[in-house]
Protein backbone atom coordinates (compact mmCIF):
# COMPACT_ATOMS: atom_id res chain seq x y z
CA UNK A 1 95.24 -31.21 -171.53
CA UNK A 2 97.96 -33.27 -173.33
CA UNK A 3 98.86 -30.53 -176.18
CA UNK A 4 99.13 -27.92 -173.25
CA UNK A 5 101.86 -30.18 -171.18
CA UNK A 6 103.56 -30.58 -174.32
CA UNK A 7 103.33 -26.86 -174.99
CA UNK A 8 104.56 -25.87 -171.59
CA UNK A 9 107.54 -28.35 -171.37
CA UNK A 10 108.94 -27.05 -175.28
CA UNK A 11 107.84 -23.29 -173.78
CA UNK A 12 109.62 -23.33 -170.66
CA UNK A 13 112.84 -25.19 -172.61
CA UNK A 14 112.90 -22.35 -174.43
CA UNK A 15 112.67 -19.86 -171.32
CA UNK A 16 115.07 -21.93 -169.70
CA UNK A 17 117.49 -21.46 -172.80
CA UNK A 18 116.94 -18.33 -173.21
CA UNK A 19 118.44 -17.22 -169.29
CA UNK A 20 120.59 -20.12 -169.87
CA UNK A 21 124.17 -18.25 -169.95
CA UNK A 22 122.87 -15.74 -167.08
CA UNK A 23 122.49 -19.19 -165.01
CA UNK A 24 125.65 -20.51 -165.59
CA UNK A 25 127.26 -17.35 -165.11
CA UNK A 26 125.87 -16.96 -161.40
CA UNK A 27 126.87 -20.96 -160.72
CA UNK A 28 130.53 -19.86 -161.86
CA UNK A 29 130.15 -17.28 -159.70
CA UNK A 30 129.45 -19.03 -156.78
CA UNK A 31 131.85 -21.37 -157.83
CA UNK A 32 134.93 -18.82 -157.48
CA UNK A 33 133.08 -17.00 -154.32
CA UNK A 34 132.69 -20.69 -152.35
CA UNK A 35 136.24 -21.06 -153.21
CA UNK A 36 137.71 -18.02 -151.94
CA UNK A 37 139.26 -17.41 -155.13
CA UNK A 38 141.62 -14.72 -155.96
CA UNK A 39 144.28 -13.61 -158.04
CA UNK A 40 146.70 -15.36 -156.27
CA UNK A 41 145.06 -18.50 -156.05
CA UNK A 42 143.87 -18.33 -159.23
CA UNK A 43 147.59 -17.76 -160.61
CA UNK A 44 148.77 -20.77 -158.59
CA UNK A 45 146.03 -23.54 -160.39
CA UNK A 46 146.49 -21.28 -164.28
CA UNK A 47 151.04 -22.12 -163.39
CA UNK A 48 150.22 -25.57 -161.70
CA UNK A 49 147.66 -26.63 -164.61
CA UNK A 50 144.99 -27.64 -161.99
CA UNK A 51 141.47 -28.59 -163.25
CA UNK A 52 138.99 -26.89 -162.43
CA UNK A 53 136.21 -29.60 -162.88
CA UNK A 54 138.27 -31.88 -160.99
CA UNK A 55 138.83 -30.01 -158.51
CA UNK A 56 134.86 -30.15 -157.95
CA UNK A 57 132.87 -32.21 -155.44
CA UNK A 58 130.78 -35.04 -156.70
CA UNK A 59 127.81 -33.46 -155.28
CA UNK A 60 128.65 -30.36 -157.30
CA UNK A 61 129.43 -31.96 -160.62
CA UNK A 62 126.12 -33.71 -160.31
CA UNK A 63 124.61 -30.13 -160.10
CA UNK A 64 126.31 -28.78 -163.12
CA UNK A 65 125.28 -31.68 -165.20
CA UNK A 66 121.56 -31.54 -164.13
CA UNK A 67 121.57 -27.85 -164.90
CA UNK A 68 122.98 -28.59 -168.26
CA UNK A 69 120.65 -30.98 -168.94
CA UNK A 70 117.79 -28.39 -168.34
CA UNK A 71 119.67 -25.67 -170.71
CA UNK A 72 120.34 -27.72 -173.69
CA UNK A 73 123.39 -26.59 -175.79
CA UNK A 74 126.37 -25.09 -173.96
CA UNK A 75 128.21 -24.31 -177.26
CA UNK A 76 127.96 -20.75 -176.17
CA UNK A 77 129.92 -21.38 -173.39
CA UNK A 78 133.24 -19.44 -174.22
CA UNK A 79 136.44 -17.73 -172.53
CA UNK A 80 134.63 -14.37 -173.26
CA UNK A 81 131.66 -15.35 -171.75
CA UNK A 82 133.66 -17.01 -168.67
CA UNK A 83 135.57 -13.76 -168.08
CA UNK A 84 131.91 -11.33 -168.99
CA UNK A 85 130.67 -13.52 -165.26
CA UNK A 86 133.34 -12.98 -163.79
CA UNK A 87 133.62 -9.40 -164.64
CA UNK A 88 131.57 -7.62 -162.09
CA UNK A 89 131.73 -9.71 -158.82
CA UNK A 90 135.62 -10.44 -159.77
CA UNK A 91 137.41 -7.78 -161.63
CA UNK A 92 140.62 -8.74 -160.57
CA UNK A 93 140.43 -12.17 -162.07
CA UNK A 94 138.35 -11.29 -165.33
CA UNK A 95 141.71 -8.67 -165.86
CA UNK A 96 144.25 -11.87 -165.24
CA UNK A 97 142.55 -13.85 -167.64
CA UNK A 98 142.00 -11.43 -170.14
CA UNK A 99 145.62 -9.63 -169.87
CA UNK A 100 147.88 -13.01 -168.90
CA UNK A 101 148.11 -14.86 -172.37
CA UNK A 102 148.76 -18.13 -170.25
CA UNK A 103 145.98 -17.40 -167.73
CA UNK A 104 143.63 -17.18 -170.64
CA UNK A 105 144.68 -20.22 -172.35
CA UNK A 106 144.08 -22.08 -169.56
CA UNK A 107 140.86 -20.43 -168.76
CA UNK A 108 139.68 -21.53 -172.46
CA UNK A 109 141.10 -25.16 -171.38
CA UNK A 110 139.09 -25.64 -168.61
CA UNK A 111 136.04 -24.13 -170.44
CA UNK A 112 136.40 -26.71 -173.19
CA UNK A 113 136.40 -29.61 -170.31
CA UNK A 114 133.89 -28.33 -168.67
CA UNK A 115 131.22 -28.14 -172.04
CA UNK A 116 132.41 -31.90 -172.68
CA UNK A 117 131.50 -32.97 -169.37
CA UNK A 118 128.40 -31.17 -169.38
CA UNK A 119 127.05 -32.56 -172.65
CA UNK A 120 128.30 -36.41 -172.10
């Protein structure tokens, strides 16, 4: 019984890995959809610099890091993967960050926090 609770916890790592960026993608989602973001918001935090893992709850940072915990590496994590989520539920925005050299900068920015916080 051992080998086959060590078997299932490596297998479903590996399961959980394997969906890993789909997961993310729909917590981003719901991240920008809880937020009401759009591209005007969204152009006010890129011009005022705002973070956008500070500007989480507690409760929701907790969340993020548990569900990183559970996927492992987040070295995938990337502006073209950020802007691939946001793509179908938020064309407008995935078309600012791709097309707005600033907008995309800071997109990769707060991608790069985010992966640091999520594997401290």
């Amino acid at each position: 019984m051992p080998d086959v609770l060590k078997y299932g916890q490596f297998l479903g790592k590996g399961v959980v890995a394997t969906f890993a960026p789909n997961i993310l993608k729909g917590a981003l989602v719901e991240l920008f959809r809880v937020r009401k973001v759009d591209v005007n918001k969204a152009t006010e935090w890129v011009l005022a610099n705002n973070s956008l893992w500070d500007s989480l709850e507690p409760e929701r940072k907790r969340q993020f890091k548990q569900l990183a915990t559970k996927l492992g590496d987040v070295s995938w994590m990337s502006v073209d993967w950020a802007i691939g989520a946001l793509k179908d539920d938020f064309p407008a925005l995935a078309s600012l960050f791709l097309g707005w050299k600033k907008g995309n900068n800071w997109l990769a920015r707060q991608i790069e926090i985010i992966k640091k916080e999520l594997q401290e």
